[in-house]
PDB file of N, CA and C in Angstrom:
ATOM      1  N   UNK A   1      77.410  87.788  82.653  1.00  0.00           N
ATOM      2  CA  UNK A   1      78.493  88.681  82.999  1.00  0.00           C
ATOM      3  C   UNK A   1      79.827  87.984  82.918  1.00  0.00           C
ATOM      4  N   UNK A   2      80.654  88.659  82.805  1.00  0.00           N
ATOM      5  CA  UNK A   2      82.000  88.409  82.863  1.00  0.00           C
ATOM      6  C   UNK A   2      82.689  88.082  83.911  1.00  0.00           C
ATOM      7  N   UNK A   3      83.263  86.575  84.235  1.00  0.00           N
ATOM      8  CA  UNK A   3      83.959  85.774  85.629  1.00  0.00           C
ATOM      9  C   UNK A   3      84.890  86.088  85.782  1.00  0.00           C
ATOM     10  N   UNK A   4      85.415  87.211  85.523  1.00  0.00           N
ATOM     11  CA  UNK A   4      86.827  87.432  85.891  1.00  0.00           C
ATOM     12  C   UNK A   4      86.244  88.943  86.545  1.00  0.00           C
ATOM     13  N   UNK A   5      86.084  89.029  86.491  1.00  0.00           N
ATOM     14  CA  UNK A   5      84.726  89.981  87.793  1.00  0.00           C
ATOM     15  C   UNK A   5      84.318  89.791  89.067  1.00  0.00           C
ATOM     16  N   UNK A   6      84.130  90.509  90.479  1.00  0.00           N
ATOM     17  CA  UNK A   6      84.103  89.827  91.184  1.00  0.00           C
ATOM     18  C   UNK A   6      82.316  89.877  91.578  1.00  0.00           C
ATOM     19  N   UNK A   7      81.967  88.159  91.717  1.00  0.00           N
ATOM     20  CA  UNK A   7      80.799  87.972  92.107  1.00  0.00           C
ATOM     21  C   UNK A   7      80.476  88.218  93.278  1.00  0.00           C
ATOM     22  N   UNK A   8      79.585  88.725  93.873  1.00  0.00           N
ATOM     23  CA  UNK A   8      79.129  89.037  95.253  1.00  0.00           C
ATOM     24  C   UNK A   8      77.513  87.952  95.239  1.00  0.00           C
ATOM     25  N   UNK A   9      78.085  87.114  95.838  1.00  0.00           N
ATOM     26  CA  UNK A   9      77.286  85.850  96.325  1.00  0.00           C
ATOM     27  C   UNK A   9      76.281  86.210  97.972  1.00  0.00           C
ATOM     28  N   UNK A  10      75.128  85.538  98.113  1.00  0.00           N
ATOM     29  CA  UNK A  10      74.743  85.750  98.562  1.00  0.00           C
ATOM     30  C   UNK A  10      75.173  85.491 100.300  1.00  0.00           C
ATOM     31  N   UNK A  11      74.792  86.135 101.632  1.00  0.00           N
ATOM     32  CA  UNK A  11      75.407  86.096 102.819  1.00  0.00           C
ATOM     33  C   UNK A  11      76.361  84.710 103.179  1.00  0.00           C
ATOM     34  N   UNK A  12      75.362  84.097 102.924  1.00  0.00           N
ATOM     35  CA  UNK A  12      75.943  82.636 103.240  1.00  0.00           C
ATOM     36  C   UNK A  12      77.327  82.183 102.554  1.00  0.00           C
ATOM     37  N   UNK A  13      77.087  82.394 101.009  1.00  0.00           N
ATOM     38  CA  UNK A  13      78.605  82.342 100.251  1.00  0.00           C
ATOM     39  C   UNK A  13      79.168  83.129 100.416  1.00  0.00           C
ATOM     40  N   UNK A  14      79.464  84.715 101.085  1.00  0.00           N
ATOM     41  CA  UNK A  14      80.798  85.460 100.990  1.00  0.00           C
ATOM     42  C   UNK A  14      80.830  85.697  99.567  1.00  0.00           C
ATOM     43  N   UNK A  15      82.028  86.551  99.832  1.00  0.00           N
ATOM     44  CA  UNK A  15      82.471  87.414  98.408  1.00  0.00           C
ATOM     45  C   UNK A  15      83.410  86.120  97.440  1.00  0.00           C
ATOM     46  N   UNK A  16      83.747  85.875  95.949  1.00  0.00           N
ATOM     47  CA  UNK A  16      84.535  84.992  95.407  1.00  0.00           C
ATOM     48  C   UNK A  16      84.896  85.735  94.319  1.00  0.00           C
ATOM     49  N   UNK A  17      85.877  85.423  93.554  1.00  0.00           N
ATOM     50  CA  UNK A  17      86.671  86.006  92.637  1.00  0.00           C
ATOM     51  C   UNK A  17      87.061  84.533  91.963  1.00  0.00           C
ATOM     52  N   UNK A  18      86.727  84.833  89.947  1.00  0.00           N
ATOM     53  CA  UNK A  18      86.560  83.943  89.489  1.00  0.00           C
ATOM     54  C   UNK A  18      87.963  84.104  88.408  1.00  0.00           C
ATOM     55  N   UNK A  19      89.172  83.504  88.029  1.00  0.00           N
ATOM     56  CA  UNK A  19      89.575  83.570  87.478  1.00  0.00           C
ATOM     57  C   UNK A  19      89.733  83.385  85.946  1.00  0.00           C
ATOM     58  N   UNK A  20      88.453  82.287  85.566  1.00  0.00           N
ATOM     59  CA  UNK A  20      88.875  81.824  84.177  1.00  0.00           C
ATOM     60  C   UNK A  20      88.406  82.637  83.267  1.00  0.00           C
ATOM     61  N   UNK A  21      88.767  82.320  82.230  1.00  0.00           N
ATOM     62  CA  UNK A  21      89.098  83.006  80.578  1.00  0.00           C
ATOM     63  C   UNK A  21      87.446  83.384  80.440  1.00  0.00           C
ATOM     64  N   UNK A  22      87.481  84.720  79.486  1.00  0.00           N
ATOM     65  CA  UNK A  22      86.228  84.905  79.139  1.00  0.00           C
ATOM     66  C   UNK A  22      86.786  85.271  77.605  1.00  0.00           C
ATOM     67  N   UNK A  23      85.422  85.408  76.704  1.00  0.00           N
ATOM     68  CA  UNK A  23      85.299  86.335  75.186  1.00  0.00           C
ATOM     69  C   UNK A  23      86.133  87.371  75.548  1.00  0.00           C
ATOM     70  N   UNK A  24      85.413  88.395  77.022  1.00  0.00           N
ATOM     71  CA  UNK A  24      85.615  89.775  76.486  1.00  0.00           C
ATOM     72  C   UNK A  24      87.313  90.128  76.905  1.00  0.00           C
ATOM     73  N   UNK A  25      87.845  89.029  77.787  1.00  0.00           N
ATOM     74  CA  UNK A  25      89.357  89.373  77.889  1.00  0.00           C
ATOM     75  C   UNK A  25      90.361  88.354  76.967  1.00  0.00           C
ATOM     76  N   UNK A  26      90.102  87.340  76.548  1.00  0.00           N
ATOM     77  CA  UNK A  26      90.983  86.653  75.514  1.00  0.00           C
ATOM     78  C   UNK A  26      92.076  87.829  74.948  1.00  0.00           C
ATOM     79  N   UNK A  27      92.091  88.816  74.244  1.00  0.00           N
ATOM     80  CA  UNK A  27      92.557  89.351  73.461  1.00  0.00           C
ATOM     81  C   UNK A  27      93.080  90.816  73.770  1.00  0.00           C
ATOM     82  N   UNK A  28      91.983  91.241  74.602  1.00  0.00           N
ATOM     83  CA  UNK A  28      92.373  92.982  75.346  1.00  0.00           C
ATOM     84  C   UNK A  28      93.630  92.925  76.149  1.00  0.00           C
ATOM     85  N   UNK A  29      94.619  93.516  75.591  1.00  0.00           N
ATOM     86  CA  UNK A  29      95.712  93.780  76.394  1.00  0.00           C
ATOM     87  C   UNK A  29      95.925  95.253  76.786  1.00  0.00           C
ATOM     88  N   UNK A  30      96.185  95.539  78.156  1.00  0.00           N
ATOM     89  CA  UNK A  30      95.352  96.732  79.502  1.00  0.00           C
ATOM     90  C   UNK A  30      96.704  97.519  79.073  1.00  0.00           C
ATOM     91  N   UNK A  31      97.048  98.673  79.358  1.00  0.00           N
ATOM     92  CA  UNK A  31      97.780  99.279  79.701  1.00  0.00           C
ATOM     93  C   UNK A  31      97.677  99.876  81.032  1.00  0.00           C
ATOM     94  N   UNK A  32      97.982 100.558  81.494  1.00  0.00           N
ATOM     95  CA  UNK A  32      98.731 101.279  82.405  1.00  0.00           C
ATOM     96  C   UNK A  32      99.120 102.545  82.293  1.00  0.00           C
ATOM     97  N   UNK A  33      98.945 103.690  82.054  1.00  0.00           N
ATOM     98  CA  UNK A  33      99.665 104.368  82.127  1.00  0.00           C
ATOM     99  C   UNK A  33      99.514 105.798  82.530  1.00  0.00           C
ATOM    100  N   UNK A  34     100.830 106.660  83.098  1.00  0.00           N
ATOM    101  CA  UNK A  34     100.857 107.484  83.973  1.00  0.00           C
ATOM    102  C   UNK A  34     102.074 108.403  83.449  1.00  0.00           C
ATOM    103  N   UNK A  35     101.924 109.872  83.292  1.00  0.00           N
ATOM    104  CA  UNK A  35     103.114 110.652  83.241  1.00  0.00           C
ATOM    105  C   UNK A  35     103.791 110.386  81.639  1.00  0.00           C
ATOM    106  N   UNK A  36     103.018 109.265  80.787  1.00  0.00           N
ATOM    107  CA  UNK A  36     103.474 109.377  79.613  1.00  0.00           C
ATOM    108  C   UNK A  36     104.369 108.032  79.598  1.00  0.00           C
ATOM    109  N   UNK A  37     104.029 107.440  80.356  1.00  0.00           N
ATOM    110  CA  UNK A  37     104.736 106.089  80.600  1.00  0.00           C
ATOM    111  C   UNK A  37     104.088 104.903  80.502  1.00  0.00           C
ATOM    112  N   UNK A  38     104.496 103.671  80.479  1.00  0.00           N
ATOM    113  CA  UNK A  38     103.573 102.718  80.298  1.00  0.00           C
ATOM    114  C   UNK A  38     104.060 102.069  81.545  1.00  0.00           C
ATOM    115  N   UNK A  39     103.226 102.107  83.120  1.00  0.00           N
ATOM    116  CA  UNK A  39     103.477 101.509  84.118  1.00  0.00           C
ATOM    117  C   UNK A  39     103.211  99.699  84.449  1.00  0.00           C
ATOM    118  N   UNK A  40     102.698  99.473  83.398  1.00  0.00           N
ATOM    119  CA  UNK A  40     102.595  97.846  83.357  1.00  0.00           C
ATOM    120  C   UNK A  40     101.012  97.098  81.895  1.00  0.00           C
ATOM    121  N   UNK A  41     101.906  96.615  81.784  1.00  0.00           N
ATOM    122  CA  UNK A  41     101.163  96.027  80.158  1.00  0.00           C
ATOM    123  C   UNK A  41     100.479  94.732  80.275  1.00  0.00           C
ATOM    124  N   UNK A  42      99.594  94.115  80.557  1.00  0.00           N
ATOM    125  CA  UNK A  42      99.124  92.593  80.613  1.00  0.00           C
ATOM    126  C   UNK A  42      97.585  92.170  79.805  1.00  0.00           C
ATOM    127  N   UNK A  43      97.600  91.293  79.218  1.00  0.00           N
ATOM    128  CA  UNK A  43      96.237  90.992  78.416  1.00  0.00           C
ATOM    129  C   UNK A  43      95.452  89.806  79.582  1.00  0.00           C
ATOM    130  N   UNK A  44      95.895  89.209  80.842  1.00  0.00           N
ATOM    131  CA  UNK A  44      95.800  89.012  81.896  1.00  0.00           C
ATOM    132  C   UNK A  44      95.578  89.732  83.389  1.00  0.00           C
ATOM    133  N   UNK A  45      94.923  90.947  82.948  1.00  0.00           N
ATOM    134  CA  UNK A  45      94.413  91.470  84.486  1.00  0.00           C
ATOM    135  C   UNK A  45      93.078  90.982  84.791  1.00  0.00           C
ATOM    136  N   UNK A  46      92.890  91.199  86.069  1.00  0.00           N
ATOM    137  CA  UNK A  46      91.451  90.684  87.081  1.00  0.00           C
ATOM    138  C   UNK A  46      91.107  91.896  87.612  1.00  0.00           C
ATOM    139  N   UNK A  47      89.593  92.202  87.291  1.00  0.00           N
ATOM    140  CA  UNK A  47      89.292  93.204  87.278  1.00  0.00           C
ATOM    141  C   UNK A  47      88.640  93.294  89.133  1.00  0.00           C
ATOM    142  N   UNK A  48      88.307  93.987  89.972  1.00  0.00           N
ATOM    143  CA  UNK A  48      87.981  94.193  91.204  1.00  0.00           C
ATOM    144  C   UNK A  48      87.524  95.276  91.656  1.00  0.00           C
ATOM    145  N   UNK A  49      86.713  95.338  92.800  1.00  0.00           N
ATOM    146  CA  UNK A  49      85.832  96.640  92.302  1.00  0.00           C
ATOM    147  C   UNK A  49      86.376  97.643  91.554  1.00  0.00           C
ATOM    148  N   UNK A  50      86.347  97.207  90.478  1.00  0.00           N
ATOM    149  CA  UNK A  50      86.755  98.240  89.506  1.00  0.00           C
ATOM    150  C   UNK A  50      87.939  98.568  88.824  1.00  0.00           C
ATOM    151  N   UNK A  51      89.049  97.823  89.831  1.00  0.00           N
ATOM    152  CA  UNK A  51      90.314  98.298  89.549  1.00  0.00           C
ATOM    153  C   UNK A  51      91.310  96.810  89.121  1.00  0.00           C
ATOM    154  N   UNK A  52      91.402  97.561  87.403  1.00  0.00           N
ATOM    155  CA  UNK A  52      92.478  96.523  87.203  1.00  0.00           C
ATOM    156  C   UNK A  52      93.950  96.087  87.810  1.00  0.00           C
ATOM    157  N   UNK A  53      93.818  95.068  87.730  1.00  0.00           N
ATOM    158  CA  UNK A  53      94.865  94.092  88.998  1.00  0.00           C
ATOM    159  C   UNK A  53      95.910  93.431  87.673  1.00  0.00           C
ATOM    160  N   UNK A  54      97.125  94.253  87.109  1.00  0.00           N
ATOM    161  CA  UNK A  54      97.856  93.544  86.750  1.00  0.00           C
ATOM    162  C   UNK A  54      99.090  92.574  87.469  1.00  0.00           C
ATOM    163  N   UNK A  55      99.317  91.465  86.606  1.00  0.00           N
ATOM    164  CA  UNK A  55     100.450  90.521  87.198  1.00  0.00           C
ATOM    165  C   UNK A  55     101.526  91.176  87.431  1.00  0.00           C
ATOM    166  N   UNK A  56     102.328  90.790  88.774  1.00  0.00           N
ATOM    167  CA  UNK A  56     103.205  91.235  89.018  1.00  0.00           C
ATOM    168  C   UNK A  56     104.650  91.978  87.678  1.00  0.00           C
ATOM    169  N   UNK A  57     104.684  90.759  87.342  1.00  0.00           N
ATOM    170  CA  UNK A  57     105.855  90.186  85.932  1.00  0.00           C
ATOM    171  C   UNK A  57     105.448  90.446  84.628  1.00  0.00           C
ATOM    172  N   UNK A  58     103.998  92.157  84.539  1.00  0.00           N
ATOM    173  CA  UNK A  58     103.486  92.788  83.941  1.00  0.00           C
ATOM    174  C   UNK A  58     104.104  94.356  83.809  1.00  0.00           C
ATOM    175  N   UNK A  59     104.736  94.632  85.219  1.00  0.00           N
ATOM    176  CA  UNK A  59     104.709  95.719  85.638  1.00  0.00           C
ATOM    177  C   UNK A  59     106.450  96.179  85.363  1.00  0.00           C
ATOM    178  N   UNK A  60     106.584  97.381  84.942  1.00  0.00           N
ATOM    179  CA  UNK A  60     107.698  98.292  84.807  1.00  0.00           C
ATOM    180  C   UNK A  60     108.418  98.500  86.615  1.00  0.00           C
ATOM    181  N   UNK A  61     109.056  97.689  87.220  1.00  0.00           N
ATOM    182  CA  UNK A  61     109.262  97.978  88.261  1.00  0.00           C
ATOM    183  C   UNK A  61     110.058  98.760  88.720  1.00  0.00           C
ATOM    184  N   UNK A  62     111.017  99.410  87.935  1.00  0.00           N
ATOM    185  CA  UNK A  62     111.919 100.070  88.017  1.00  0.00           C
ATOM    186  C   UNK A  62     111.891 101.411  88.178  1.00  0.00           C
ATOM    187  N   UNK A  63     110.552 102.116  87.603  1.00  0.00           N
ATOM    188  CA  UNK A  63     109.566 102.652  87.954  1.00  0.00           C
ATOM    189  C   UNK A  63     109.248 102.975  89.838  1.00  0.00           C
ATOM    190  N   UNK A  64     109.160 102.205  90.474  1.00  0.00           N
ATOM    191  CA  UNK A  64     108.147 101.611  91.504  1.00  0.00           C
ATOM    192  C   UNK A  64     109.567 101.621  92.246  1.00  0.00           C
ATOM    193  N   UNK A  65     108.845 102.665  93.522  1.00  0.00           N
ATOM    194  CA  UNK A  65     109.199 102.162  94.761  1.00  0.00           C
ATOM    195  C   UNK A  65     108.718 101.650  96.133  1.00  0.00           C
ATOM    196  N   UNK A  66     108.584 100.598  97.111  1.00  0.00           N
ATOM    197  CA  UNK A  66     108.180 100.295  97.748  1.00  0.00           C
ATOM    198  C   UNK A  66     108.023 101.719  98.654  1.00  0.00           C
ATOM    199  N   UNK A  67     106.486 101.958  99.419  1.00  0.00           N
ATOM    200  CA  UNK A  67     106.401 102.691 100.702  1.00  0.00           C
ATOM    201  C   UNK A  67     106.474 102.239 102.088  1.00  0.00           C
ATOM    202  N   UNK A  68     106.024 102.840 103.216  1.00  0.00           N
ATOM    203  CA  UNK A  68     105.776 101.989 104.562  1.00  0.00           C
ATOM    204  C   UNK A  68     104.145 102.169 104.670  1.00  0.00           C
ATOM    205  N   UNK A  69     103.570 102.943 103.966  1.00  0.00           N
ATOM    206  CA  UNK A  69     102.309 102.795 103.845  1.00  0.00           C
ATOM    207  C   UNK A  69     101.361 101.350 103.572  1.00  0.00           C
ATOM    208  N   UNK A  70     100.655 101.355 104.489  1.00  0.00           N
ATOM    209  CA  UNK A  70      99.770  99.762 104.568  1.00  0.00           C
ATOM    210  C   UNK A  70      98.321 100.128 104.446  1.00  0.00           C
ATOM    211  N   UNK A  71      97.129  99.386 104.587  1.00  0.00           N
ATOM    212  CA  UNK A  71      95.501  99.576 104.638  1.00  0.00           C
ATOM    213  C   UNK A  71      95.480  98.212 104.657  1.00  0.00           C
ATOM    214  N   UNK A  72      93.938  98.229 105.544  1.00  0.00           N
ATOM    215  CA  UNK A  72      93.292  96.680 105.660  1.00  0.00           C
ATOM    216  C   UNK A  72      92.363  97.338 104.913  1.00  0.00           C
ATOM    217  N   UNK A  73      91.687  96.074 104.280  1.00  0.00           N
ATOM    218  CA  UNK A  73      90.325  95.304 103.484  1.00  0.00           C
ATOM    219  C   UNK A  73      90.218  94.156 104.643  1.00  0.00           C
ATOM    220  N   UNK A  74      88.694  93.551 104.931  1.00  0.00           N
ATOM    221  CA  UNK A  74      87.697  93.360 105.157  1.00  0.00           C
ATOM    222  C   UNK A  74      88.708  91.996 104.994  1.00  0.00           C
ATOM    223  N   UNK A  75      88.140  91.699 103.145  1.00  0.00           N
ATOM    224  CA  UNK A  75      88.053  90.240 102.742  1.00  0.00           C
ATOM    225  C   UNK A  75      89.055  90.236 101.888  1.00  0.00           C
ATOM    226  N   UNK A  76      90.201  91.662 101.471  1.00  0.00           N
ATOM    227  CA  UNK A  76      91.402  91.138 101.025  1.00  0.00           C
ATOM    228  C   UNK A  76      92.379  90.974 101.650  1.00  0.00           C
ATOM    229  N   UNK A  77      92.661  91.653 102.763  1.00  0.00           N
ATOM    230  CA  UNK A  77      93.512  91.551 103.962  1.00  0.00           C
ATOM    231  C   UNK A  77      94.581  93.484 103.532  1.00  0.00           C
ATOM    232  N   UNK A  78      95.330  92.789 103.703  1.00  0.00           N
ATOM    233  CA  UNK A  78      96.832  94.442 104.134  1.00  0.00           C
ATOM    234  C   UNK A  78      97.128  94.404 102.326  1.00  0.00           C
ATOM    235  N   UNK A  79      96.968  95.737 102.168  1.00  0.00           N
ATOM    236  CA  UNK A  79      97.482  96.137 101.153  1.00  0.00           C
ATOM    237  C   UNK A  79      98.759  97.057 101.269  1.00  0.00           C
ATOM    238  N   UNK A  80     100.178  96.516 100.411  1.00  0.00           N
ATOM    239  CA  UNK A  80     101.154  97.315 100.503  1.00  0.00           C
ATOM    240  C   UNK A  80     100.963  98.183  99.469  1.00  0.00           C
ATOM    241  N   UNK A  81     101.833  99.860  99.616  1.00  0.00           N
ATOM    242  CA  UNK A  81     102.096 100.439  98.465  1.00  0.00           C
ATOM    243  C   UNK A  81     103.268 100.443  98.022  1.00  0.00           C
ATOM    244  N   UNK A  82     103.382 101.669  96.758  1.00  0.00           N
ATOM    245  CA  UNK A  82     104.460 101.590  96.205  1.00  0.00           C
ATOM    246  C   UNK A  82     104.043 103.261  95.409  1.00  0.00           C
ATOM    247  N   UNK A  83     105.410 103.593  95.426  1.00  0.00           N
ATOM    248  CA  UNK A  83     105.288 105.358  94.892  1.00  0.00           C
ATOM    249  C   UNK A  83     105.894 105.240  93.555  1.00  0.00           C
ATOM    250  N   UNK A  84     105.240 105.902  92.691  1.00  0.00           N
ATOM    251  CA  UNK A  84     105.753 105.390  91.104  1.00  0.00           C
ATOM    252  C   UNK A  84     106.882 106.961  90.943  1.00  0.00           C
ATOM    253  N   UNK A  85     107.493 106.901  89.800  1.00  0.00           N
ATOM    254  CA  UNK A  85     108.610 108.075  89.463  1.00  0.00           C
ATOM    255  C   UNK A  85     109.085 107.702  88.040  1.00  0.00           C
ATOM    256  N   UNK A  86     108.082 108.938  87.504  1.00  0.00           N
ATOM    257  CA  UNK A  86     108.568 108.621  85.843  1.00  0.00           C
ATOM    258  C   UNK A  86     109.055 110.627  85.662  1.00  0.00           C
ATOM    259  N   UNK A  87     110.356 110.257  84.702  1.00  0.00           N
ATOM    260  CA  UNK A  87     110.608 111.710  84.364  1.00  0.00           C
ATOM    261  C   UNK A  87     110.631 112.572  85.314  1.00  0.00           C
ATOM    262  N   UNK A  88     111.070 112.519  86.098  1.00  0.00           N
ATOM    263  CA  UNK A  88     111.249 113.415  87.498  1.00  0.00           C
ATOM    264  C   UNK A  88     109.960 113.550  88.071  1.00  0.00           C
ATOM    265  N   UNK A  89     109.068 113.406  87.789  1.00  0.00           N
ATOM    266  CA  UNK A  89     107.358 113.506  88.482  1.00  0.00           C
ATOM    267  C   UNK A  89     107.350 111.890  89.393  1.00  0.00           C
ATOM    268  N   UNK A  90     107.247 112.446  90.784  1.00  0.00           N
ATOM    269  CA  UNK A  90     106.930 111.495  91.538  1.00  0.00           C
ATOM    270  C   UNK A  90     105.504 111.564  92.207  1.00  0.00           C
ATOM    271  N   UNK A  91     104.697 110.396  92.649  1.00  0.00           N
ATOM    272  CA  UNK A  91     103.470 109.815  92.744  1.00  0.00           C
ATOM    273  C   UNK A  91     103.532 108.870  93.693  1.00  0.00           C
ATOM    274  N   UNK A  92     103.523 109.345  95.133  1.00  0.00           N
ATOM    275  CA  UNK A  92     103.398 108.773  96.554  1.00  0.00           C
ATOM    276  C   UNK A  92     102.021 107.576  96.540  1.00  0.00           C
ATOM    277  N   UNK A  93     102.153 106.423  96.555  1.00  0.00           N
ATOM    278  CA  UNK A  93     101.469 105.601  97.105  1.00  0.00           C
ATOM    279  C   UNK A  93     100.146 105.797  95.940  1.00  0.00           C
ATOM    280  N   UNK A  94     101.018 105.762  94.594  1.00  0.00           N
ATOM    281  CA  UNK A  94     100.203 105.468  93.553  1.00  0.00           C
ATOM    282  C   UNK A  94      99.717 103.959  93.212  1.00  0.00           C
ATOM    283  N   UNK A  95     100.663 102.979  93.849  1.00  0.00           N
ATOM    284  CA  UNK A  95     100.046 101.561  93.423  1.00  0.00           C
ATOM    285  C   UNK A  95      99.876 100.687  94.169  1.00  0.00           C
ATOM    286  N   UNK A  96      99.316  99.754  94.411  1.00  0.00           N
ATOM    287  CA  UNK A  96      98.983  98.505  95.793  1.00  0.00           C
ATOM    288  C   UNK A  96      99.163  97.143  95.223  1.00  0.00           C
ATOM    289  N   UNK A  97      99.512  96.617  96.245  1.00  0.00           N
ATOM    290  CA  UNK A  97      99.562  95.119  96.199  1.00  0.00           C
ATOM    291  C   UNK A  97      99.286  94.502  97.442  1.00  0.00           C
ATOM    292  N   UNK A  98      98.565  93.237  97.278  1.00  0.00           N
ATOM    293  CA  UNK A  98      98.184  92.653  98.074  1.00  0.00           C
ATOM    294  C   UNK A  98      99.231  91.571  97.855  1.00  0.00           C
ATOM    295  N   UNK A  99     100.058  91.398  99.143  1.00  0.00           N
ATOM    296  CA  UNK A  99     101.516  90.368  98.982  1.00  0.00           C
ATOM    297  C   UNK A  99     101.133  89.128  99.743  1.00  0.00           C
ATOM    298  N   UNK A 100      99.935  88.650 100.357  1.00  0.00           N
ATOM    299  CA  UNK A 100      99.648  87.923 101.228  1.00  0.00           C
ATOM    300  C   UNK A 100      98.034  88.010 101.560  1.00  0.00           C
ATOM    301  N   UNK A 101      97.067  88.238 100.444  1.00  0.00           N
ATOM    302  CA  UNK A 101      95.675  87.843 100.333  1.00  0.00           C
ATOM    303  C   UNK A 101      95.140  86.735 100.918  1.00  0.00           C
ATOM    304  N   UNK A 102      93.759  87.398 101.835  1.00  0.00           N
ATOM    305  CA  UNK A 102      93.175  86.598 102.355  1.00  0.00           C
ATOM    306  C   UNK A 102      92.479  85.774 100.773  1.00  0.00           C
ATOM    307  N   UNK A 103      91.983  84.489 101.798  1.00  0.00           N
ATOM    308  CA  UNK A 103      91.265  83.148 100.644  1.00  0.00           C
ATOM    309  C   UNK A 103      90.491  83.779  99.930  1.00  0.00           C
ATOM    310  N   UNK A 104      89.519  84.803  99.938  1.00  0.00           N
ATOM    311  CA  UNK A 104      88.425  85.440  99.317  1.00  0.00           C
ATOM    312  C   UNK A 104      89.264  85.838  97.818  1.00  0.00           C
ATOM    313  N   UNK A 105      90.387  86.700  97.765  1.00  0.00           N
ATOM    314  CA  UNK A 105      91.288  87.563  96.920  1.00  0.00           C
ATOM    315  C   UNK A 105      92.899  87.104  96.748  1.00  0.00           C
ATOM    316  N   UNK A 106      92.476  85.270  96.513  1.00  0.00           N
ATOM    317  CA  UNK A 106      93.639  85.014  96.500  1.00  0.00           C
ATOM    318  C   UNK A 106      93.995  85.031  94.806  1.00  0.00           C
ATOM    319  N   UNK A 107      93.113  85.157  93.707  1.00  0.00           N
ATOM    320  CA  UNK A 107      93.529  85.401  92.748  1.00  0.00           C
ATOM    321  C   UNK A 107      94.713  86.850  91.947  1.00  0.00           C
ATOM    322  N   UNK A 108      94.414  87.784  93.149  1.00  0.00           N
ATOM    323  CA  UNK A 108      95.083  88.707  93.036  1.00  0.00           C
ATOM    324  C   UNK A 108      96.343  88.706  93.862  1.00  0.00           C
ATOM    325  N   UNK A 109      96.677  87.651  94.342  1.00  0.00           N
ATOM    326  CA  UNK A 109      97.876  87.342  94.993  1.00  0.00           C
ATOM    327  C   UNK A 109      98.893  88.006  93.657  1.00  0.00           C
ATOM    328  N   UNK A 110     100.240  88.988  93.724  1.00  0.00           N
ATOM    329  CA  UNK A 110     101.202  88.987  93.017  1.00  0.00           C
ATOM    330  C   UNK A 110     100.507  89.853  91.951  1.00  0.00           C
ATOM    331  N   UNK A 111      99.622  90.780  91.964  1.00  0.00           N
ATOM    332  CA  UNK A 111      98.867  91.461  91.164  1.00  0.00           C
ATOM    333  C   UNK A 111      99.433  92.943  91.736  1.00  0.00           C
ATOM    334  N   UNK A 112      99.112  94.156  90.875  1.00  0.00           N
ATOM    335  CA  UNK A 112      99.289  95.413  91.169  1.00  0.00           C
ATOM    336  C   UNK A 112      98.319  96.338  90.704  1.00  0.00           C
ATOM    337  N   UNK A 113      97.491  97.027  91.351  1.00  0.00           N
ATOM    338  CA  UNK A 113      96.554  98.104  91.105  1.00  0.00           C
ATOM    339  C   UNK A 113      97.261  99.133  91.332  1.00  0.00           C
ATOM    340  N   UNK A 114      96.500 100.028  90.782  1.00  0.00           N
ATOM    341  CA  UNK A 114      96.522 101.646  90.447  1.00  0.00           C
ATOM    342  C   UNK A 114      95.465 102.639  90.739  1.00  0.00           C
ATOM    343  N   UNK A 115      95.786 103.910  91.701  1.00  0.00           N
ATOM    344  CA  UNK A 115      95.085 104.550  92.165  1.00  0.00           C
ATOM    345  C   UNK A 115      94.060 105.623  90.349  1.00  0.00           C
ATOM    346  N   UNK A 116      92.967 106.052  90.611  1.00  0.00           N
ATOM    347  CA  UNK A 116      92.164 106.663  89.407  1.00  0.00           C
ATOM    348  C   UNK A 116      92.766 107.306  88.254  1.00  0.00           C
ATOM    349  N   UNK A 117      93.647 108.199  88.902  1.00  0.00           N
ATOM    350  CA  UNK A 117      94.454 109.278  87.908  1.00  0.00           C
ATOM    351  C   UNK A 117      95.289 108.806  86.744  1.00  0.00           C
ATOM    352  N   UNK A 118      95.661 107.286  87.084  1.00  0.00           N
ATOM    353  CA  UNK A 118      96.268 106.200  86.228  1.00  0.00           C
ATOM    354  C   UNK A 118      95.362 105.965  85.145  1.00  0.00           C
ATOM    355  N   UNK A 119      95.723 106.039  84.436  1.00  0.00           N
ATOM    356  CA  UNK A 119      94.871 105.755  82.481  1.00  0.00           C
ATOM    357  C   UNK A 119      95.168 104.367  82.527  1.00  0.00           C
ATOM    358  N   UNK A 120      93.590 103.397  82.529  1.00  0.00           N
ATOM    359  CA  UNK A 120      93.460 102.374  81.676  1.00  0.00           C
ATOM    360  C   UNK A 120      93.446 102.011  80.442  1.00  0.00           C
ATOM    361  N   UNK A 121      93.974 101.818  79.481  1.00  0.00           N
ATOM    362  CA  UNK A 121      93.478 102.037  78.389  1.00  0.00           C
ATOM    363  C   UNK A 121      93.609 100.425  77.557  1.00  0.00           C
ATOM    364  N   UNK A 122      93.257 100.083  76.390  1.00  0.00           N
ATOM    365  CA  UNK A 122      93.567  98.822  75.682  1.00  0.00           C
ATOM    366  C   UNK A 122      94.392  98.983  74.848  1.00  0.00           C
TER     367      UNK A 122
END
C-alpha cells in the first residue's frame, strides 16, 4: 500500500502517518475544486481518512475565510475552519485545518482539507 496513507498500527503502536514519496503520488497533481474554481492545486497532498490534505502555500486563499467554528479529533487534536466564496456562492465551514496537530497528525500540520461536495480531481 501506499505510505502516504494513514497506517493504523496495532493497539500498542497507535495511529502514524507516513510521509515519504511513493510511485503512485510522484507525479499526480490534486486539484481542488468547487463552484468552478480551483480552491488549491498541489502534487504534494497526504491523503487521511480519505481526505486530501493540501499544503497550506497550495491553496487559493483569497478565496477563504477564517470561521469561529472549531471540532476535536481524538489523535489530531482542534480543527479550525474556514468558509470558501467563489462568484458570489458562499460555503460556510467548507475547509479545515489543523493549525497545531497533535504528534500522531503532525504531517498535516499547515495542510487544508475539504468537506465531500469539493471535487478531487488530477
Amino acid at each position: 500500500g501506499c505510505s502516504r496513507h494513514v497506517n493504523l498500527l496495532g493497539a500498542s503502536g497507535g495511529i502514524r502517518l507516513s510521509a515519504s514519496r511513493c510511485a503512485c503520488h510522484e507525479r499526480d497533481t490534486m486539484k481542488a475544486m468547487w463552484n468552478g474554481a480551483t480552491l488549491a492545486e498541489s502534487d504534494d497532498t497526504v491523503v487521511v481518512e480519505g481526505n486530501h490534505y493540501f499544503p497550506k502555500d497550495s491553496v487559493q486563499w483569497e478565496l477563504f475565510e477564517a470561521t469561529k467554528t472549531t471540532s476535536m479529533c481524538p489523535w489530531k487534536g482542534k480543527a479550525s475552519y474556514y468558509t470558501v466564496s467563489v462568484a458570489g456562492k458562499d460555503s460556510r465551514d467548507k475547509a479545515w485545518a489543523y493549525l497545531d496537530p497533535k504528534d500522531a497528525a503532525a504531517n498535516i500540520k499547515d495542510h487544508v482539507a475539504f468537506w465531500r461536495d469539493v471535487e478531487i480531481v488530477e
